[in-house]
C-alpha atoms as a PDB file:
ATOM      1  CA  UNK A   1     -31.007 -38.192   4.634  1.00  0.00           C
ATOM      2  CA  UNK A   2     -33.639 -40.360   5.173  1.00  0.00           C
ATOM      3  CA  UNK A   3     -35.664 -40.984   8.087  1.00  0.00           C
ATOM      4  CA  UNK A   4     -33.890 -44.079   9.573  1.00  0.00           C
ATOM      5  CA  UNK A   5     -30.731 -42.858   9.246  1.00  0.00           C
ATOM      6  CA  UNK A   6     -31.516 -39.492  10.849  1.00  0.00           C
ATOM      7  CA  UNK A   7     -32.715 -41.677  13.672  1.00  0.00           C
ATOM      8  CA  UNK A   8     -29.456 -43.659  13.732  1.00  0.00           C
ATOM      9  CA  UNK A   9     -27.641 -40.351  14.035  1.00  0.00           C
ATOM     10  CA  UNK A  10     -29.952 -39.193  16.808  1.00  0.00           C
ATOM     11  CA  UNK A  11     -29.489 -42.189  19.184  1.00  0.00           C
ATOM     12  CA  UNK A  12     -25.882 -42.416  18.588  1.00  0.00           C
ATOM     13  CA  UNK A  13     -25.917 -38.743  19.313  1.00  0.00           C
ATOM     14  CA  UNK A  14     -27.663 -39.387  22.748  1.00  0.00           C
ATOM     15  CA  UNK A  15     -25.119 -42.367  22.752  1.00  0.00           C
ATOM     16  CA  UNK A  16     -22.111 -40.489  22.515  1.00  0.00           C
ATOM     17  CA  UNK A  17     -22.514 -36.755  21.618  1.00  0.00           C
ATOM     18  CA  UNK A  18     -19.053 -35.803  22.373  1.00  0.00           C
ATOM     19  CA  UNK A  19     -16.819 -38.534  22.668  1.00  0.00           C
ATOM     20  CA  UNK A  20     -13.855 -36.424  22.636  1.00  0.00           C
ATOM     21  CA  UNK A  21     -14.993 -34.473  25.833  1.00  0.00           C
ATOM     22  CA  UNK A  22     -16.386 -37.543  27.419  1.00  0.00           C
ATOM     23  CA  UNK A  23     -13.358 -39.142  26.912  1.00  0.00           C
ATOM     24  CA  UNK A  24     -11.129 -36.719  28.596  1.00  0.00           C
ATOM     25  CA  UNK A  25     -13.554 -36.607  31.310  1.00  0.00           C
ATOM     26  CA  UNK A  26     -13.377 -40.402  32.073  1.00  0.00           C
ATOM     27  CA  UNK A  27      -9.478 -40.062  32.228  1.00  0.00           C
ATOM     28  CA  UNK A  28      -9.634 -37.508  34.218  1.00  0.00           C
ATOM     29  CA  UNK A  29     -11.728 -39.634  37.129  1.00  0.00           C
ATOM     30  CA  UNK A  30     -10.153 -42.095  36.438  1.00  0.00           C
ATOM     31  CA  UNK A  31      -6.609 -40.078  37.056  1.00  0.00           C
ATOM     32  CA  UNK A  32      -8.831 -38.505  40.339  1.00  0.00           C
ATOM     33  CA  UNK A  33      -9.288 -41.510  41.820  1.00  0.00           C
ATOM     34  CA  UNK A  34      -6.194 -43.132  41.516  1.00  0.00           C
ATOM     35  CA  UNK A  35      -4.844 -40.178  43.246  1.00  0.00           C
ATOM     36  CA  UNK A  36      -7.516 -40.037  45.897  1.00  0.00           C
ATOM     37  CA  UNK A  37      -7.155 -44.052  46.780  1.00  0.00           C
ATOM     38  CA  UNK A  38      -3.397 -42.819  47.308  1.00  0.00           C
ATOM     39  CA  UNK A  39      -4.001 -40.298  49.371  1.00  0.00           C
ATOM     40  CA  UNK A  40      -7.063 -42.730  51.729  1.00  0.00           C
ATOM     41  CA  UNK A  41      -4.478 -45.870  51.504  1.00  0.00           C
ATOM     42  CA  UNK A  42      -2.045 -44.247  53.820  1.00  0.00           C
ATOM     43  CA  UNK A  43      -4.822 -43.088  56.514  1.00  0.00           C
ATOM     44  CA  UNK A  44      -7.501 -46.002  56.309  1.00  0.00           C
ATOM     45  CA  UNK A  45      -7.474 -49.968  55.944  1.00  0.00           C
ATOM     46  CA  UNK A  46      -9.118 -52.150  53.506  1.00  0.00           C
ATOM     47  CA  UNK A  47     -12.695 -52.357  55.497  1.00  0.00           C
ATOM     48  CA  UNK A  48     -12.853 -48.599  53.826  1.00  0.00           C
ATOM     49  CA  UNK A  49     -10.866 -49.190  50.957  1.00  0.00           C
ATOM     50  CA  UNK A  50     -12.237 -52.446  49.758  1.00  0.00           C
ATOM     51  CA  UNK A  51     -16.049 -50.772  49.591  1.00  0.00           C
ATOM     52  CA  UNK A  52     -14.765 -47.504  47.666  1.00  0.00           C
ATOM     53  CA  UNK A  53     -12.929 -49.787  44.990  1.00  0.00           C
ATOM     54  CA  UNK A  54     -16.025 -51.496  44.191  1.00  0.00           C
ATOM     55  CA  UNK A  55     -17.825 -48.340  43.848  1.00  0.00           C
ATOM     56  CA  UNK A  56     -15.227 -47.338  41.429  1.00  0.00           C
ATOM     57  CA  UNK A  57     -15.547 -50.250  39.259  1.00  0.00           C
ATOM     58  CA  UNK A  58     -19.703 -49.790  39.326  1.00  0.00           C
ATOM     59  CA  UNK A  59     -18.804 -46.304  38.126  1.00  0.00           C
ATOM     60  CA  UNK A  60     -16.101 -47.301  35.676  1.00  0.00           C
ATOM     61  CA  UNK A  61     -18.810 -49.826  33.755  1.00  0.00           C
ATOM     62  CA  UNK A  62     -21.298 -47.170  33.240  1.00  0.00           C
ATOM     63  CA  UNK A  63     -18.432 -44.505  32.142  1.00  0.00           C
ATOM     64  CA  UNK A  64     -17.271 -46.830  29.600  1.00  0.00           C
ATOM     65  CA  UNK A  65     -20.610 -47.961  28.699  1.00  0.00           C
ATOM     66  CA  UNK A  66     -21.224 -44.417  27.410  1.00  0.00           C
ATOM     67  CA  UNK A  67     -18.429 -44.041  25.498  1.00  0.00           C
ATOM     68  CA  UNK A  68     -20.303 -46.823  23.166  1.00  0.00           C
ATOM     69  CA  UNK A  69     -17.221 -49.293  22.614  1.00  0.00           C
ATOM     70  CA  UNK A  70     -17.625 -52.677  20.672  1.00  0.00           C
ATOM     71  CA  UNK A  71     -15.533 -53.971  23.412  1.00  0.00           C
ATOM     72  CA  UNK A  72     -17.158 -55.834  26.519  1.00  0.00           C
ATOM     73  CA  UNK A  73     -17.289 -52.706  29.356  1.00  0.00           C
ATOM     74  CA  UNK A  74     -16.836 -55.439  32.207  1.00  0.00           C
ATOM     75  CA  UNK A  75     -13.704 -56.535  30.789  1.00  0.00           C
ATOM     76  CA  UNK A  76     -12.289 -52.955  30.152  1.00  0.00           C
ATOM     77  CA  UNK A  77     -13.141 -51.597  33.493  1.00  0.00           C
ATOM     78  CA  UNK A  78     -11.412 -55.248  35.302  1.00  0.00           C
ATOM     79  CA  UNK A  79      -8.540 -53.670  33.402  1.00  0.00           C
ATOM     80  CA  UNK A  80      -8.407 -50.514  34.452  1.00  0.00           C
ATOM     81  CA  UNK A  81      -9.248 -51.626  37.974  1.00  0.00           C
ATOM     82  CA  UNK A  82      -6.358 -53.767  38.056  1.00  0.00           C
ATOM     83  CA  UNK A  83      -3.710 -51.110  36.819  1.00  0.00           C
ATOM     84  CA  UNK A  84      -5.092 -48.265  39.257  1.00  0.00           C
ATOM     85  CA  UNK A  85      -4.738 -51.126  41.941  1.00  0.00           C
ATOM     86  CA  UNK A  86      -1.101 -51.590  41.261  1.00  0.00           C
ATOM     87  CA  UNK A  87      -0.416 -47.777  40.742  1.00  0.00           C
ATOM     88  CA  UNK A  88      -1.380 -46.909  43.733  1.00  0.00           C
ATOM     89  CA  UNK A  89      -0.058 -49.871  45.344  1.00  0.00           C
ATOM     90  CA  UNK A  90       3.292 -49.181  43.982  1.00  0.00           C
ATOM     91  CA  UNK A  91       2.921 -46.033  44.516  1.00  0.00           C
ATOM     92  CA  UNK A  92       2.420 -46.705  48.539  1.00  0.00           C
ATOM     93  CA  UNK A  93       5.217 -48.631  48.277  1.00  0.00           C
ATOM     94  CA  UNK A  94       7.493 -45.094  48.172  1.00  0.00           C
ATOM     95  CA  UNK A  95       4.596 -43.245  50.513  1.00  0.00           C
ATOM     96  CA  UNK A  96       7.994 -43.373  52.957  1.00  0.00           C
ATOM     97  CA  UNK A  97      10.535 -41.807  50.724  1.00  0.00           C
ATOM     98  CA  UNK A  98       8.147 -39.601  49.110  1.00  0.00           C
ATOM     99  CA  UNK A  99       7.372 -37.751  52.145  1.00  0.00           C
ATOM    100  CA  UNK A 100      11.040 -37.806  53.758  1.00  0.00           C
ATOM    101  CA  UNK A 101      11.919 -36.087  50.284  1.00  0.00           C
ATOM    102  CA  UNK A 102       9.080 -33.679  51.119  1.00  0.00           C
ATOM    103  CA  UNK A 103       9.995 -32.733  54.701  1.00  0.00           C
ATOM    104  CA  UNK A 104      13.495 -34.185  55.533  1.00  0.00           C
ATOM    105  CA  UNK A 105      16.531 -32.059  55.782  1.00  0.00           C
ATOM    106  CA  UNK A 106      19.822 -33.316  54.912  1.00  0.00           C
ATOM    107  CA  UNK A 107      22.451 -33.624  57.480  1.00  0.00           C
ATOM    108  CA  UNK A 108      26.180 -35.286  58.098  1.00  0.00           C
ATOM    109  CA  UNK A 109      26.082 -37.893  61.022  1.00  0.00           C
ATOM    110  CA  UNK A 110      28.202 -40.320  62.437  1.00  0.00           C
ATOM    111  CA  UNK A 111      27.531 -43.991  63.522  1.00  0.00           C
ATOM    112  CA  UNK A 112      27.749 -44.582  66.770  1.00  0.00           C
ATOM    113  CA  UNK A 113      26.451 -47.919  67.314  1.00  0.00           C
ATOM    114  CA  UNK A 114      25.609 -51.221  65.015  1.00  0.00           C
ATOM    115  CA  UNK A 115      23.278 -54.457  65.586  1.00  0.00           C
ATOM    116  CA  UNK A 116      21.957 -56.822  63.517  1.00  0.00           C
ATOM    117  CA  UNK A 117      18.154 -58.057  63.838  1.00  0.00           C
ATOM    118  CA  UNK A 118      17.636 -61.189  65.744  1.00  0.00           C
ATOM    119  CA  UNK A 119      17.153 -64.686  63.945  1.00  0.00           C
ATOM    120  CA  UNK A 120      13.297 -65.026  62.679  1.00  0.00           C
ATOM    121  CA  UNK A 121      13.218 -67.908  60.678  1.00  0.00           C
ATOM    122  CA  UNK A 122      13.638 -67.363  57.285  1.00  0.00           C
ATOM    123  CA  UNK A 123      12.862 -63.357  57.369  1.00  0.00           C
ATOM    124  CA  UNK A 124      15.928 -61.521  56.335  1.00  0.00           C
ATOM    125  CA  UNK A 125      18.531 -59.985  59.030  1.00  0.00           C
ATOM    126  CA  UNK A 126      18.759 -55.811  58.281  1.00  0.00           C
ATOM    127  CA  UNK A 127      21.271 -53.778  59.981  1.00  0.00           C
ATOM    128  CA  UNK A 128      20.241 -51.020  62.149  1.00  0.00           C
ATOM    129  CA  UNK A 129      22.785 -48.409  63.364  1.00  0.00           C
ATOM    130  CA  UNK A 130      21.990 -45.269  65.778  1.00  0.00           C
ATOM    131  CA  UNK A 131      23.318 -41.873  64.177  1.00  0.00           C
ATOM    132  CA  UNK A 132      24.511 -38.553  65.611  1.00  0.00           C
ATOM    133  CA  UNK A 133      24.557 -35.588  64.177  1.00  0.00           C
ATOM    134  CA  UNK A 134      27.965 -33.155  64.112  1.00  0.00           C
ATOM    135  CA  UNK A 135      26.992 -31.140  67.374  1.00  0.00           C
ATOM    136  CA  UNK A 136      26.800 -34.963  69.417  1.00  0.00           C
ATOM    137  CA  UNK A 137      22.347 -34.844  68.953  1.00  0.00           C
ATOM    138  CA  UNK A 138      21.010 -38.172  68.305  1.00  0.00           C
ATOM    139  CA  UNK A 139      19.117 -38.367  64.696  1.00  0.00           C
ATOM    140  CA  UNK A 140      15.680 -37.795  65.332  1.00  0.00           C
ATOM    141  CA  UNK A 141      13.519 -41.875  64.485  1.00  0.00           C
ATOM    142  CA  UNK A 142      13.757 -44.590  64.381  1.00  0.00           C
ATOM    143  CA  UNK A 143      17.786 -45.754  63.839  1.00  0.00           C
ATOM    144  CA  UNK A 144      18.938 -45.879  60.446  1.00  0.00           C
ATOM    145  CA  UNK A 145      18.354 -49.440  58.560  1.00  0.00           C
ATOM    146  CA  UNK A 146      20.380 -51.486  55.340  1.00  0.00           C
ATOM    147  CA  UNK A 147      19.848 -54.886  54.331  1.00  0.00           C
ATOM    148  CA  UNK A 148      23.860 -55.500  54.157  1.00  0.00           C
ATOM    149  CA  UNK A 149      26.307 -54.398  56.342  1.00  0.00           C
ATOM    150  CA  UNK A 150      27.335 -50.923  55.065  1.00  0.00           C
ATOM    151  CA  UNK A 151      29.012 -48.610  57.199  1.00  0.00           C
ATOM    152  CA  UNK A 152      30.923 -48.973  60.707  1.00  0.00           C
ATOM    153  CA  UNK A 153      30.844 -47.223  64.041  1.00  0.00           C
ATOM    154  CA  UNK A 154      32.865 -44.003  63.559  1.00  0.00           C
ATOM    155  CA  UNK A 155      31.919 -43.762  60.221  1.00  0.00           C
ATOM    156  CA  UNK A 156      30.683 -40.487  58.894  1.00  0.00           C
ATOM    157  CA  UNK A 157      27.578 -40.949  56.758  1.00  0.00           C
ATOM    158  CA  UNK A 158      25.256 -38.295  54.531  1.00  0.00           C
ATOM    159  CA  UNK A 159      21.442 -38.604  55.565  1.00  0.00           C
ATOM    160  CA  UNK A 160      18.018 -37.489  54.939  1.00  0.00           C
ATOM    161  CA  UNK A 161      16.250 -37.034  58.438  1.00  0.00           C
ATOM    162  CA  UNK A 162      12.904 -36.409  59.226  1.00  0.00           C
ATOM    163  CA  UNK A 163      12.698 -33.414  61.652  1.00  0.00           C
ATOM    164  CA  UNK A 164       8.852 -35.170  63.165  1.00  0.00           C
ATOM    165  CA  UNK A 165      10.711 -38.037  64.179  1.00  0.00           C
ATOM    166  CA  UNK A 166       8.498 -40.817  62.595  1.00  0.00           C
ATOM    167  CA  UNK A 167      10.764 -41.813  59.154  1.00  0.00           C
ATOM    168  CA  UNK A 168      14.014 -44.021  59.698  1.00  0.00           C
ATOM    169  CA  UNK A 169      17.003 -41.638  58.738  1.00  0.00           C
ATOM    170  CA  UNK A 170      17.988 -42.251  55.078  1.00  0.00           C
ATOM    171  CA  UNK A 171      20.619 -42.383  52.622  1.00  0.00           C
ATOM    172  CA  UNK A 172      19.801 -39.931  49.709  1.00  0.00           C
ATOM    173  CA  UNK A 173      20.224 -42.788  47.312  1.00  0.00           C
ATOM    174  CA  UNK A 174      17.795 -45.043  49.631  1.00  0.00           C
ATOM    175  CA  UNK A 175      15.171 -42.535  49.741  1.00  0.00           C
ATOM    176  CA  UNK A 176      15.405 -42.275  45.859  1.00  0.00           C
ATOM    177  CA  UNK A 177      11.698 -42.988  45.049  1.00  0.00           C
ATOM    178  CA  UNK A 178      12.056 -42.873  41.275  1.00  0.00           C
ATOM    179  CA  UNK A 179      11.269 -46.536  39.999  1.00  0.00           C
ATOM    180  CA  UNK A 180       8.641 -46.604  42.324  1.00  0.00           C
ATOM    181  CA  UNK A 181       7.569 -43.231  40.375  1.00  0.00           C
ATOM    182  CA  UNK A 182       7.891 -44.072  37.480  1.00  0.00           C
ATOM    183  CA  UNK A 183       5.961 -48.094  37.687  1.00  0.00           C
ATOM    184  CA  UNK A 184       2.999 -46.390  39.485  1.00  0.00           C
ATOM    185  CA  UNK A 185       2.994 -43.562  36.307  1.00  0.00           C
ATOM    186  CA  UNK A 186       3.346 -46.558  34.217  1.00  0.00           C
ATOM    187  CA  UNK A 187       0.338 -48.466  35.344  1.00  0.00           C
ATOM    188  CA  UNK A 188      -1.766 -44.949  35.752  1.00  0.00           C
ATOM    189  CA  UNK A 189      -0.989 -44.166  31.780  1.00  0.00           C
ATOM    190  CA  UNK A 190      -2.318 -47.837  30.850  1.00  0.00           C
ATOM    191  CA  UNK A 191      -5.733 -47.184  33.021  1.00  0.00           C
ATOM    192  CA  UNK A 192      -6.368 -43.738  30.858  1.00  0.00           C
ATOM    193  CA  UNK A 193      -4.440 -45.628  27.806  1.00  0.00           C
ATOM    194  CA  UNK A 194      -7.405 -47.977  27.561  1.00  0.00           C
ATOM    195  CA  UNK A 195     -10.242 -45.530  28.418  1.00  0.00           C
ATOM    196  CA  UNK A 196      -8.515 -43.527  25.528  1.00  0.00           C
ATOM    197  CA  UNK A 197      -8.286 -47.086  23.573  1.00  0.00           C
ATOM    198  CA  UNK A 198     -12.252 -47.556  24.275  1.00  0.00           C
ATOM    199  CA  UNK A 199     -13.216 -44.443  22.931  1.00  0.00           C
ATOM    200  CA  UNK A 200     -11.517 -45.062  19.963  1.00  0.00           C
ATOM    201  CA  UNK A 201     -13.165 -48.386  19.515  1.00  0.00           C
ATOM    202  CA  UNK A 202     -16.589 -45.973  19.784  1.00  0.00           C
ATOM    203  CA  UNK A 203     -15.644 -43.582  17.614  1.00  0.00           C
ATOM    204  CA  UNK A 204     -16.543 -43.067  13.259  1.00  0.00           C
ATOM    205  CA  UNK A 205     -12.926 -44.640  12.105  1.00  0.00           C
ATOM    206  CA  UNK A 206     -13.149 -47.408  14.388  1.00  0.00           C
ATOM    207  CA  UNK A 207     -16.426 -48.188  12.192  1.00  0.00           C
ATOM    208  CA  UNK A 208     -15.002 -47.614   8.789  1.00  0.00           C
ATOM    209  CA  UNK A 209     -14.027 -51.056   7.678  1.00  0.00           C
ATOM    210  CA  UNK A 210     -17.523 -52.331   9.153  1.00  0.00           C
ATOM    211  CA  UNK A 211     -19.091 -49.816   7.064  1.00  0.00           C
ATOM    212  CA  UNK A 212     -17.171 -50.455   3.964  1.00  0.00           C
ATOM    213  CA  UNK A 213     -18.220 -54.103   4.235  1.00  0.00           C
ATOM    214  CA  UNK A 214     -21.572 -53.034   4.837  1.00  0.00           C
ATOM    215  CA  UNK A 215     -21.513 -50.391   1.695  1.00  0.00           C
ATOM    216  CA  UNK A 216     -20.398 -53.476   0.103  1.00  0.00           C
ATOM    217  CA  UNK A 217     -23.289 -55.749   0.921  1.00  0.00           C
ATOM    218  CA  UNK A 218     -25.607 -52.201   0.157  1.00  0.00           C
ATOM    219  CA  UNK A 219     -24.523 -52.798  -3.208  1.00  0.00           C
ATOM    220  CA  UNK A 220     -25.058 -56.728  -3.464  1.00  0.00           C
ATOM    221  CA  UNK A 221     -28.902 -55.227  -2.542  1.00  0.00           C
ATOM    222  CA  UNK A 222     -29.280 -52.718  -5.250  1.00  0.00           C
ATOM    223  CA  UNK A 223     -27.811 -54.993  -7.976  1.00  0.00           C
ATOM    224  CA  UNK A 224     -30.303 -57.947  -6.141  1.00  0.00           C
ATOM    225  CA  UNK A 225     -32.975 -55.312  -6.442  1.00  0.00           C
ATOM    226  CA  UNK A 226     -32.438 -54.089 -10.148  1.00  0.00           C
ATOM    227  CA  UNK A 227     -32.071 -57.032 -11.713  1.00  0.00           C
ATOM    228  CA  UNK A 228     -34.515 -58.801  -9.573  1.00  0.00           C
ATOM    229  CA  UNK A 229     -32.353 -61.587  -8.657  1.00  0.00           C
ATOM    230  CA  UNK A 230     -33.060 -63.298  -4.690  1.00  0.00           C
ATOM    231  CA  UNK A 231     -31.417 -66.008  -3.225  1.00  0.00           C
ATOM    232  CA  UNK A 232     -33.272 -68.718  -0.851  1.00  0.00           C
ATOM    233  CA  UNK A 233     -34.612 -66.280   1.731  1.00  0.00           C
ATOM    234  CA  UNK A 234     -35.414 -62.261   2.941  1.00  0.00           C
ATOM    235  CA  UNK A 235     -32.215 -60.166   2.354  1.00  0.00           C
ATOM    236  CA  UNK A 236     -30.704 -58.437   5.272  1.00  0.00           C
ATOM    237  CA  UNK A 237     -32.558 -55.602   5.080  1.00  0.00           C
ATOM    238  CA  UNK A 238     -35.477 -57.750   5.166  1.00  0.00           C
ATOM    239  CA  UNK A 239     -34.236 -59.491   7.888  1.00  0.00           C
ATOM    240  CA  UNK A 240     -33.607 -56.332   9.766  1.00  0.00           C
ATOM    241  CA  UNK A 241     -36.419 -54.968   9.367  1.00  0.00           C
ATOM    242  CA  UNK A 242     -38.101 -58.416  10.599  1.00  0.00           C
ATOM    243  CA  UNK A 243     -36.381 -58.516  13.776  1.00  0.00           C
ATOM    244  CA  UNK A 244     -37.307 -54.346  14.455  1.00  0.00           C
ATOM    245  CA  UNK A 245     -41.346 -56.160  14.011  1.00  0.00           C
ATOM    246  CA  UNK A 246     -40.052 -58.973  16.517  1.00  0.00           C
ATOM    247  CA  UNK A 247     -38.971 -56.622  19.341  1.00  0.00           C
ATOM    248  CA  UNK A 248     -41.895 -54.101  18.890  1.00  0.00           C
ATOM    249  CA  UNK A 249     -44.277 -57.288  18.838  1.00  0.00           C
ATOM    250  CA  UNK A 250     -42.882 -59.767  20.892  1.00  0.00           C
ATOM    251  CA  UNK A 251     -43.780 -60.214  24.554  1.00  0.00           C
ATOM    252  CA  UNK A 252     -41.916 -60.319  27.557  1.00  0.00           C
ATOM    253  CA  UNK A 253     -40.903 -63.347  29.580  1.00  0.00           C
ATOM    254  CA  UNK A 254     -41.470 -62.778  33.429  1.00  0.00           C
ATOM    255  CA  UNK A 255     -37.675 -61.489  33.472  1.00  0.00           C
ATOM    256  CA  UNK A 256     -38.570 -59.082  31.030  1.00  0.00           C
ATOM    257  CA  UNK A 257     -36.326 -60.737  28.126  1.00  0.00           C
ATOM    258  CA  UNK A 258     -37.840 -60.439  24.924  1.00  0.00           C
ATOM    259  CA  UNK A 259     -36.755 -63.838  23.116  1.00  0.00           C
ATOM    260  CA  UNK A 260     -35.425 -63.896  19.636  1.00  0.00           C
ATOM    261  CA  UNK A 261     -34.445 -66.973  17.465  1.00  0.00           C
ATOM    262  CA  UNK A 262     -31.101 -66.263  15.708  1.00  0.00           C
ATOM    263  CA  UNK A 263     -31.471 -68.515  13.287  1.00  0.00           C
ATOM    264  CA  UNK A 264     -34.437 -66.434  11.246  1.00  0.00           C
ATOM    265  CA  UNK A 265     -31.873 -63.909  11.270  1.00  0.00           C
ATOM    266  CA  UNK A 266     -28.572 -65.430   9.607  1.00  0.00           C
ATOM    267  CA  UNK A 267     -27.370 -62.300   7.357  1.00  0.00           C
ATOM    268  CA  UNK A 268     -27.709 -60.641  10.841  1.00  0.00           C
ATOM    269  CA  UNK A 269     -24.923 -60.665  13.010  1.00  0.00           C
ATOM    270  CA  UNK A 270     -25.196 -60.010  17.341  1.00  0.00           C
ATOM    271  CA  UNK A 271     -23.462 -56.855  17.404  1.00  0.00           C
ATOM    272  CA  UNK A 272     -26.072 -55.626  14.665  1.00  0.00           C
ATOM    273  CA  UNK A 273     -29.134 -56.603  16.548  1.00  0.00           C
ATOM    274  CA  UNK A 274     -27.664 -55.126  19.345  1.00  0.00           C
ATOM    275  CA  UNK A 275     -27.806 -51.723  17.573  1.00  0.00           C
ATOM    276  CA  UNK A 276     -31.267 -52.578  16.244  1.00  0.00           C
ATOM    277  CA  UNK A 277     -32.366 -53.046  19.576  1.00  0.00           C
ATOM    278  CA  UNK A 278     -30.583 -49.948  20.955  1.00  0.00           C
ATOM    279  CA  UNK A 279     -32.433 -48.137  18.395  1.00  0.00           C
ATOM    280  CA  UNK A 280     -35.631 -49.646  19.779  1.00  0.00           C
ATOM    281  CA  UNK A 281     -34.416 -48.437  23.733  1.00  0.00           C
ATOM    282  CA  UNK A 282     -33.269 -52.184  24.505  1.00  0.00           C
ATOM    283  CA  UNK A 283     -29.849 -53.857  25.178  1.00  0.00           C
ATOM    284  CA  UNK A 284     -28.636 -57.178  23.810  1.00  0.00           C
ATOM    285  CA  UNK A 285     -27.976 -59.578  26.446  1.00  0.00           C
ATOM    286  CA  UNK A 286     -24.175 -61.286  26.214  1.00  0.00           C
ATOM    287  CA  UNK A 287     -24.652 -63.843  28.514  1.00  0.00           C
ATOM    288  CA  UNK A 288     -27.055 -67.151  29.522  1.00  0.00           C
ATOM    289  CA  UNK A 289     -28.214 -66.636  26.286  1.00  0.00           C
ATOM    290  CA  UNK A 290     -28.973 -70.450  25.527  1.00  0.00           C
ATOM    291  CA  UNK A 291     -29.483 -70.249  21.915  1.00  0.00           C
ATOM    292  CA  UNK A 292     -31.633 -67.273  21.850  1.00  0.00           C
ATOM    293  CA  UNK A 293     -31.175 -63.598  21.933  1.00  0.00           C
ATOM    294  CA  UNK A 294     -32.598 -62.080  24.670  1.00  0.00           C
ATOM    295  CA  UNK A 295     -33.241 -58.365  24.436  1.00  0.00           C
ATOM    296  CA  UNK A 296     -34.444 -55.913  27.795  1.00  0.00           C
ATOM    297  CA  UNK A 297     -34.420 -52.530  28.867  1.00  0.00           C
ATOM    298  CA  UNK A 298     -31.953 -53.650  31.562  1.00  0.00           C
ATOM    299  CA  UNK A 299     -29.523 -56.753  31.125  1.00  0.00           C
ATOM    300  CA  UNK A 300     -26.461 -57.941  33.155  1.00  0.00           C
ATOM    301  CA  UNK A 301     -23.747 -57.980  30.531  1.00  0.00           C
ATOM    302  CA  UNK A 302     -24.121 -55.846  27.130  1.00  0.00           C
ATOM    303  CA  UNK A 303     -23.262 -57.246  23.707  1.00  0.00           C
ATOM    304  CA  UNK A 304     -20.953 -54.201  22.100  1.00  0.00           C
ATOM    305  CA  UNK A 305     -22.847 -52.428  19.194  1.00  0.00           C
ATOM    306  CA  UNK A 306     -22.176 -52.813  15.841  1.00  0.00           C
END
């Protein structure tokens, strides 16, 4: 093995040493704080919610980051953002039913009285009614609610009641929380689906067709280089190697961007001088580039490696 590639190895080792483990890990967070957001959205309001969401997404980008995808990390973790948003939304959606399932007991009452909601404008008109139970005890809550007019006074009716008081009375099939279940599983699996999806793009066979194409152009270099044929300019090693002289050599702007023409460089594309560059401890800015390449220990959107 030769010394360059042993240092390729060694910096994507540092890069991702196990991406199998890492990638379970970032699920699993990811999974945590889904839950967690659940479990804060029915106690606290957005002025604590709002903060902790942003946090997660500053956490997500470096997460992904690691898992050293070819895919841009801001645009995977906006993903995964917005599908924990809507799990958990959808999941608060059913925060009712879910915990009238948990603590309710089930119990045979009879309606004893029926309104209808006042006129609002266009807001929709529900029917309440006020249940007893068999012994003549009033359902503990809040009366009993439909959106159409389903039962009468007199009428004996099957309901889930919550023994604190607090939940409406419900049907068994109106306390049914399974879609709700089942969309907010949906759009947790499709958060983890893509951190599982990213890892992939990281991993050896995501690379293979690159590297066939570039055994293919390794070849094109040994034939150039035994029969001692060259075209108009440096090969790509040559030009590799060039740009590795640029960003040891090369100074600074006051940003600390190290400038690159791309245009010296065409047999090299961005996602390779990214890796160059990564090899070198610098990232490969994606963004306000302007014509040039700008490389720094620090930038504000990464170019995905080669």
């Amino acid at each position: 093995m030769s010394g360059e590639d042993a240092g390729h190895d060694e910096v994507r080792g540092r890069r991702v040493g196990h991406p199998v483990v890492l990638a379970f890990a970032v699920g699993g967070y990811v999974f945590a704080a889904i839950a967690g957001l659940f479990v804060l959205a029915g106690d606290f309001g957005p002025a604590l919610l709002v903060p902790l969401w942003i946090v997660h997404a500053v956490l997500l980008v470096l997460l992904i980051r690691r898992l050293g995808a070819r895919t841009s990390s801001t645009y995977t973790m906006l993903f995964i953002v917005g599908t924990s948003v809507m799990s958990v939304y959808v999941a608060d959606m059913a925060r009712d039913d879910l915990t009238l399932q948990q603590r309710g007991e089930r119990v045979t009452a009879t309606v004893v009285d029926k309104w209808r909601d006042a006129a609002q404008g266009r807001k929709a008109r529900d029917y309440n009614y006020t249940l007893e139970r068999e012994d003549g005890t009033k359902v503990p809550g809040p009366a009993m609610r439909t959106l159409t007019d389903l039962y009468d006074v007199g009428q004996r009716v099957t309901v889930i009641e919550d023994p604190q008081g607090e939940l409406r009375p419900k049907t068994p099939g109106q306390a049914d929380a399974t879609s709700e279940e089942l969309g907010s599983l949906g759009f947790a699996l499709a958060a983890i689906g893509a951190v599982a999806w990213t890892a992939w793009r990281g991993s050896d066979p995501a690379r293979q067709k690159a590297d066939e194409g570039a055994g293919h152009d390794t070849g094109n270099r040994a034939y150039r280089k035994f029969t001692g044929a060259r075209g108009s300019g440096p090969t790509q090693e040559e030009q590799e190697e060039q740009l590795r002289e640029a960003l040891r050599t090369y100074p600074a702007d006051r940003r600390g961007y190290i400038k690159v023409p791309p245009e010296q460089y065409p047999d090299v594309s961005q996602q390779r001088a990214a890796r160059i560059a990564w090899e070198l401890g610098l990232r490969a800015e994606a963004s306000g580039n302007r014509g040039s390449w700008r490389f720094a220990e620090k930038v504000v959107e990464e170019v995905p490696l080669d």
